[in-house]
Protein backbone atom coordinates (compact mmCIF):
# COMPACT_ATOMS: atom_id res chain seq x y z
CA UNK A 1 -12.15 -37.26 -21.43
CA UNK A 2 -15.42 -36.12 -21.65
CA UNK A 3 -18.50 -36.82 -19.35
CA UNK A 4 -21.51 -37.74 -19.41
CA UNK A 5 -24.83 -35.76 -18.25
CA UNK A 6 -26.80 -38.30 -16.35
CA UNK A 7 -30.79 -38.04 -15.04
CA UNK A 8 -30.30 -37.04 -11.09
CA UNK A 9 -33.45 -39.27 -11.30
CA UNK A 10 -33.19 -42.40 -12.61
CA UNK A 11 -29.40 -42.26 -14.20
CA UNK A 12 -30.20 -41.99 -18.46
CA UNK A 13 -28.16 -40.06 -20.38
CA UNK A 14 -30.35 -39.12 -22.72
CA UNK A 15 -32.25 -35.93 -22.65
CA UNK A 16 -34.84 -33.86 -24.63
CA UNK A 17 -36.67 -30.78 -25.61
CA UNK A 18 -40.85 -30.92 -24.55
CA UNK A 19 -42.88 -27.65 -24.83
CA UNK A 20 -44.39 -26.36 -21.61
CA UNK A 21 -47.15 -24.15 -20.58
CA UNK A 22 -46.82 -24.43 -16.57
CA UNK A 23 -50.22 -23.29 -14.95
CA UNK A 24 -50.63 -19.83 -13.81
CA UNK A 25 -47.68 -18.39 -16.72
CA UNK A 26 -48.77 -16.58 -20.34
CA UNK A 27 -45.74 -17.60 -21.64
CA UNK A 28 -44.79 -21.53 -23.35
CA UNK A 29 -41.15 -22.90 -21.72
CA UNK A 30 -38.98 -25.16 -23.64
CA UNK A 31 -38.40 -28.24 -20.81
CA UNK A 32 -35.29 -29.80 -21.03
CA UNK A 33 -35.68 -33.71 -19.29
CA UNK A 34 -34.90 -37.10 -19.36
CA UNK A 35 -36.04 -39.08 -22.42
CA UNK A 36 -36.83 -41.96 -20.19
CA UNK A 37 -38.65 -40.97 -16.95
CA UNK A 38 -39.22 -37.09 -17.77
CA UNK A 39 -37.26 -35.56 -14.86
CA UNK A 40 -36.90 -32.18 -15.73
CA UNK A 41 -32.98 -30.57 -15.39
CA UNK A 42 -33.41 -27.28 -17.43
CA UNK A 43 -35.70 -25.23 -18.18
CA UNK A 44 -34.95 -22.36 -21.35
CA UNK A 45 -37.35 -19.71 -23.51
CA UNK A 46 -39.38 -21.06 -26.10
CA UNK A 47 -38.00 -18.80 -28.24
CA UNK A 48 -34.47 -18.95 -29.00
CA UNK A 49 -33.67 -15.27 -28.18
CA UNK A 50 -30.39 -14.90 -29.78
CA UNK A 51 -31.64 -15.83 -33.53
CA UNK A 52 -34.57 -13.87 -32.93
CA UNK A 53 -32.24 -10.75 -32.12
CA UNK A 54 -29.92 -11.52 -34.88
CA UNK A 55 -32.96 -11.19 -37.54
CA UNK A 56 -33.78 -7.83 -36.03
CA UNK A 57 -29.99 -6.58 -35.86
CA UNK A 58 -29.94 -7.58 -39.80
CA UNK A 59 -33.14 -5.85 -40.51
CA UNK A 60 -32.10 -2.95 -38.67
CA UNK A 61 -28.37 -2.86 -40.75
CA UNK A 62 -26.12 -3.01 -37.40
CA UNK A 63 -23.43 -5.37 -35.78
CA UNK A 64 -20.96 -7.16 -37.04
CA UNK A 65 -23.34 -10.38 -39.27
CA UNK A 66 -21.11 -13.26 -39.78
């Protein structure tokens, strides 16, 4: 049985993605919070790092590419 992720905030379950540019950073943030009141619970690069390192690995002919 599986559970459910709930808002420590105001209980949803559902959550989403907003782009973030907190004061003070050079960098953008991908927020991950609650659809309904916006309580953040995650916080993850705005790039997704892995496919970016994938392209490069195939461009650069090495690993294993499935």
């Amino acid at each position: 049985m599986a559970l459910l992720s709930t808002c420590v905030k105001c209980g949803s379950t559902n959550f989403e993605t907003k782009e973030a540019s907190p004061s003070g950073s050079n960098y953008k943030f991908m927020f991950v919070q609650c659809a309904r009141c916006g309580g953040v619970v995650g916080v993850t690069d705005f790039f997704n790092t892995a496919a970016l390192l994938r392209k490069l690995a195939k461009k650069l002919g090495v690993g294993n590419l499935a």
